[in-house]
N, C-alpha and C. Protein backbone atom coordinates (compact mmCIF):
# COMPACT_ATOMS: atom_id res chain seq x y z
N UNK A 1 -11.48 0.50 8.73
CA UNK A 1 -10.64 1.62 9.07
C UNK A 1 -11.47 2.88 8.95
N UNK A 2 -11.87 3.68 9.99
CA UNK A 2 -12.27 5.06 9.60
C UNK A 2 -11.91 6.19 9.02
N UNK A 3 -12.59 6.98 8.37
CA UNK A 3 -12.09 7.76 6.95
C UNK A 3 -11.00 8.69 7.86
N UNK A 4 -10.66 9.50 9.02
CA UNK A 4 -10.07 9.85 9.23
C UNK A 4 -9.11 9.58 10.13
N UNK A 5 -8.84 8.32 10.09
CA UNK A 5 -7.66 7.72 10.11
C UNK A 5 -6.90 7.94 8.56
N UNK A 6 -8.00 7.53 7.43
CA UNK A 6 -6.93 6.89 6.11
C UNK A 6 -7.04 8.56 6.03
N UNK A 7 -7.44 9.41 6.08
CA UNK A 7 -6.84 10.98 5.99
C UNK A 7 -5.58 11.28 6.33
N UNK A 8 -5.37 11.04 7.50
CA UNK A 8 -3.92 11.40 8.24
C UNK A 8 -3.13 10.85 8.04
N UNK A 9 -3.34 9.04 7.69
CA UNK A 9 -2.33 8.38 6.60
C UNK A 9 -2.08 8.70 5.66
N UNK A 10 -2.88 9.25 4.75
CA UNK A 10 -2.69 9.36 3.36
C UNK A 10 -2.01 11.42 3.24
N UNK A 11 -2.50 11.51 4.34
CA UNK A 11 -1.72 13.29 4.69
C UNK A 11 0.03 12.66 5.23
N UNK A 12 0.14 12.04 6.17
CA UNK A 12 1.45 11.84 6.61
C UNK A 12 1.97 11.11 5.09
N UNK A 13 1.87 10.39 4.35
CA UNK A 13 2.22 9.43 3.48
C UNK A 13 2.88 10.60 2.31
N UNK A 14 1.70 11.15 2.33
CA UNK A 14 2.35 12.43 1.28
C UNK A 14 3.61 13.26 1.89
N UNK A 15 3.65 13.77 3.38
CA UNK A 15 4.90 14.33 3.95
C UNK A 15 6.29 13.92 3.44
N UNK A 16 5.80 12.25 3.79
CA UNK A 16 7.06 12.06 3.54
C UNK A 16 7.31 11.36 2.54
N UNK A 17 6.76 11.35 0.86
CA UNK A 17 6.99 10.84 -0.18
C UNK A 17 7.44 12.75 -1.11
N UNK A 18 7.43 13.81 -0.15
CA UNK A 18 8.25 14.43 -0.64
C UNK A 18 9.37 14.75 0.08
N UNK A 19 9.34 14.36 1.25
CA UNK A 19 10.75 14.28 2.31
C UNK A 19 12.02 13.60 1.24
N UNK A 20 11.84 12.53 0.73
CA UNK A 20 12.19 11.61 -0.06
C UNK A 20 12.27 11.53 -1.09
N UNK A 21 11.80 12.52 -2.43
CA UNK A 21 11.93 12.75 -3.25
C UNK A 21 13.07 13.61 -4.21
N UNK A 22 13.67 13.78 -3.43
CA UNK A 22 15.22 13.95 -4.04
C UNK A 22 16.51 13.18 -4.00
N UNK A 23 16.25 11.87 -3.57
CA UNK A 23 17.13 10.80 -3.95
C UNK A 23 16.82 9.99 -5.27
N UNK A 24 18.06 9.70 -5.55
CA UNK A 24 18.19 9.10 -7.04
C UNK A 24 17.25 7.79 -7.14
N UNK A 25 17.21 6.91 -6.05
CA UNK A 25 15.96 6.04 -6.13
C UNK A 25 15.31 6.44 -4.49
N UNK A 26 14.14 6.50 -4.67
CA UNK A 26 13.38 7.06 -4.03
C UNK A 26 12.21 6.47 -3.57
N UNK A 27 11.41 6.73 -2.26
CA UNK A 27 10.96 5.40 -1.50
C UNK A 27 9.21 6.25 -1.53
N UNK A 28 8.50 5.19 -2.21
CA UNK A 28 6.97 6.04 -2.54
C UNK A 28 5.99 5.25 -1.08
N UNK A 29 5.46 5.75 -0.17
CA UNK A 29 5.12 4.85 0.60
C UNK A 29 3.10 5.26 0.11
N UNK A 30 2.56 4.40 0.08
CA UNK A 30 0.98 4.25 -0.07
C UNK A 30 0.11 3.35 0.64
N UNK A 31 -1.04 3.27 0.26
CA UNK A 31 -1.98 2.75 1.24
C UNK A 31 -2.64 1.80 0.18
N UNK A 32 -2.89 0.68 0.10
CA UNK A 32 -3.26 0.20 -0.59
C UNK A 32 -5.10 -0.52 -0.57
N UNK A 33 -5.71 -0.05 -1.38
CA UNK A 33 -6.96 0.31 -1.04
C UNK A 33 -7.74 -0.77 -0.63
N UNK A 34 -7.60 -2.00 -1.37
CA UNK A 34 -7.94 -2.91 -1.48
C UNK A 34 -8.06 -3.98 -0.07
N UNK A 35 -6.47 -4.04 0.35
CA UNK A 35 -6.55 -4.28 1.59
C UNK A 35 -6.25 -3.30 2.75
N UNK A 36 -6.11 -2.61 2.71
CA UNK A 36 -5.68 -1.67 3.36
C UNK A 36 -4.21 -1.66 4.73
N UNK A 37 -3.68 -2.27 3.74
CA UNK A 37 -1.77 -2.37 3.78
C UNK A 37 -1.50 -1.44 3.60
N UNK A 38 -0.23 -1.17 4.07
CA UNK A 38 0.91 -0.20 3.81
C UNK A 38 2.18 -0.75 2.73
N UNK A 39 2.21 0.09 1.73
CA UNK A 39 3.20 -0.53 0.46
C UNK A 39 3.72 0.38 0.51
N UNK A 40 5.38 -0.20 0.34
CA UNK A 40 6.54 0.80 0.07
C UNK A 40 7.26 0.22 -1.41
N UNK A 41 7.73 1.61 -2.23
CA UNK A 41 7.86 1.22 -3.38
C UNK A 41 9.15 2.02 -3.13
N UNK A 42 10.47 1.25 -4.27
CA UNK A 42 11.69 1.60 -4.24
C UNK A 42 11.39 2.23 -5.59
N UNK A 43 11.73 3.22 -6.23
CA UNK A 43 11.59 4.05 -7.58
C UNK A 43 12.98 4.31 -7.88
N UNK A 44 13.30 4.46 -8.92
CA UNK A 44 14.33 4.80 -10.13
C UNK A 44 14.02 6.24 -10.05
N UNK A 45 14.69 7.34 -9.71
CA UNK A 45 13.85 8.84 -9.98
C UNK A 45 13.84 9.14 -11.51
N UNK A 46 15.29 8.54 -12.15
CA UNK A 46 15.08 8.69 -13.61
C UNK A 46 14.06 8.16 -14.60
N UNK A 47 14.05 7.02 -14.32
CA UNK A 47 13.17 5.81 -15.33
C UNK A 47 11.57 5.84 -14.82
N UNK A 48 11.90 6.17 -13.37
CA UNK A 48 10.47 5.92 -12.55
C UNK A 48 9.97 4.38 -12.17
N UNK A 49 11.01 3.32 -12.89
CA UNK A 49 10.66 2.10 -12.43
C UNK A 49 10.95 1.41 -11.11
N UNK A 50 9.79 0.92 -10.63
CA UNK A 50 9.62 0.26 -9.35
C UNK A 50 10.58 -0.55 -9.44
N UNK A 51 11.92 -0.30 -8.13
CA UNK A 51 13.09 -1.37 -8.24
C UNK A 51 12.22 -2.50 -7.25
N UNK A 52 11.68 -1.89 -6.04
CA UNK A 52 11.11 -3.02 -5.19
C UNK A 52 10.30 -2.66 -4.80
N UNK A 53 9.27 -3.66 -3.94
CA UNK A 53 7.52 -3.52 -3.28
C UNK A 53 7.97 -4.28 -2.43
N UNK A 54 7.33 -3.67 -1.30
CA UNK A 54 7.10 -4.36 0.07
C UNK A 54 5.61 -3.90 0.50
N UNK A 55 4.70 -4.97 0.48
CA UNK A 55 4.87 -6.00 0.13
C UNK A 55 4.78 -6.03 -1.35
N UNK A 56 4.89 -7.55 -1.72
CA UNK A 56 4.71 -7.04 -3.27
C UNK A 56 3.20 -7.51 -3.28
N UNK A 57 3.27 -7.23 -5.00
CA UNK A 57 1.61 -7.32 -5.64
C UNK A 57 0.98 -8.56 -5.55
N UNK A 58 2.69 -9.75 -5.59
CA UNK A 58 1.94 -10.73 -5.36
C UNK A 58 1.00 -11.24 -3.60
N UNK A 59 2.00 -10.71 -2.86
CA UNK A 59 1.26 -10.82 -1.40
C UNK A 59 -0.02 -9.97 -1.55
N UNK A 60 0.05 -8.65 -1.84
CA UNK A 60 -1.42 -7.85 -1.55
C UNK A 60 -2.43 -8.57 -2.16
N UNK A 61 -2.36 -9.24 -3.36
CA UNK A 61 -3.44 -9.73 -4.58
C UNK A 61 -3.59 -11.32 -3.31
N UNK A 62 -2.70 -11.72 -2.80
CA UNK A 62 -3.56 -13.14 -1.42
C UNK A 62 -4.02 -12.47 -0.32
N UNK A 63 -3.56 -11.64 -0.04
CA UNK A 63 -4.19 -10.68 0.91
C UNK A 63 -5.56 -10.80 1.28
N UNK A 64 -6.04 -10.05 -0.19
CA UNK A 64 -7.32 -9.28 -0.94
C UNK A 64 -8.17 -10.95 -0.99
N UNK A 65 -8.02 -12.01 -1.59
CA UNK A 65 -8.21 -13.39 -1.57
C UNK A 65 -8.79 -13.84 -0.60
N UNK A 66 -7.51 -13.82 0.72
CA UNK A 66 -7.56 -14.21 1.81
C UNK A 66 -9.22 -13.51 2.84
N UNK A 67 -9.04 -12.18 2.00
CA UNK A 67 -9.99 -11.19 2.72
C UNK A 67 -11.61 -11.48 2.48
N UNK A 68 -11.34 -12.05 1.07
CA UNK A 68 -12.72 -12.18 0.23
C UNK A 68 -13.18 -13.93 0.78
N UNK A 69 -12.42 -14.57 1.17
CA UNK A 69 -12.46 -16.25 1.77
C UNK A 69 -12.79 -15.84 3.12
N UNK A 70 -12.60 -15.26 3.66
CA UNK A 70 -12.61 -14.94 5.01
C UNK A 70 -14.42 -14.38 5.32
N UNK A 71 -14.95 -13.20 4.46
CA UNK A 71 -15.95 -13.08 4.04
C UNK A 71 -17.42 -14.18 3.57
N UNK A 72 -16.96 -14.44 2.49
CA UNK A 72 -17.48 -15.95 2.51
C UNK A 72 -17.79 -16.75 3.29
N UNK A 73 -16.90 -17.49 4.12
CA UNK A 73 -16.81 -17.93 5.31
C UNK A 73 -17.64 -17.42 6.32
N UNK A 74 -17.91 -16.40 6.72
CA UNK A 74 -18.84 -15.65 7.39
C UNK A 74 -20.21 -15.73 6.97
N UNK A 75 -20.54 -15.44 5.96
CA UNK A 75 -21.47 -15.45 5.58
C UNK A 75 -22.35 -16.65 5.27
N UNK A 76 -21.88 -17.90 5.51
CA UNK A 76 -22.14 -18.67 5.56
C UNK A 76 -22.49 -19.33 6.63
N UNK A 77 -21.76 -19.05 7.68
CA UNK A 77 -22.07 -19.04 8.99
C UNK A 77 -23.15 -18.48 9.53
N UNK A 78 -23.74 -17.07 8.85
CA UNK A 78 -24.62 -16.42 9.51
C UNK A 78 -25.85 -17.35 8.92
């Protein structure tokens, strides 16, 4: 992904994680570095606890796996 792409993502991402920040649970959207997914987080505004992830940690963490097997795989080839 080129850096200014994840700029304008991570500029739009911020727009609207304060568009959204005055509901009682509240929707955090991010970029997740690792694989470079899009994660949406449901927040508690009081508690601050993550009600839900899309995807969750467990998909991004096979993702990231998937990404690093995939790699491997290549490199082996070459």
């Amino acid at each position: 992904m080129e850096e200014a792409d994840t700029e304008s993502i991570r500029a739009a991402i911020g727009r609207i994680n304060q568009t959204v920040q005055s509901l009682v649970t509240h929707l955090e959207f991010s970029l997740d570095t690792a694989t470079h997914h899009s994660v949406v987080k449901v927040v508690d505004t009081r508690t601050h606890e993550v009600l839900r992830q899309f995807p969750s940690e467990e998909v991004l963490q096979i993702a990231k796996a998937l990404d690093n097997f995939t790699g491997l795989l290549l490199q082996e080839r070459a």
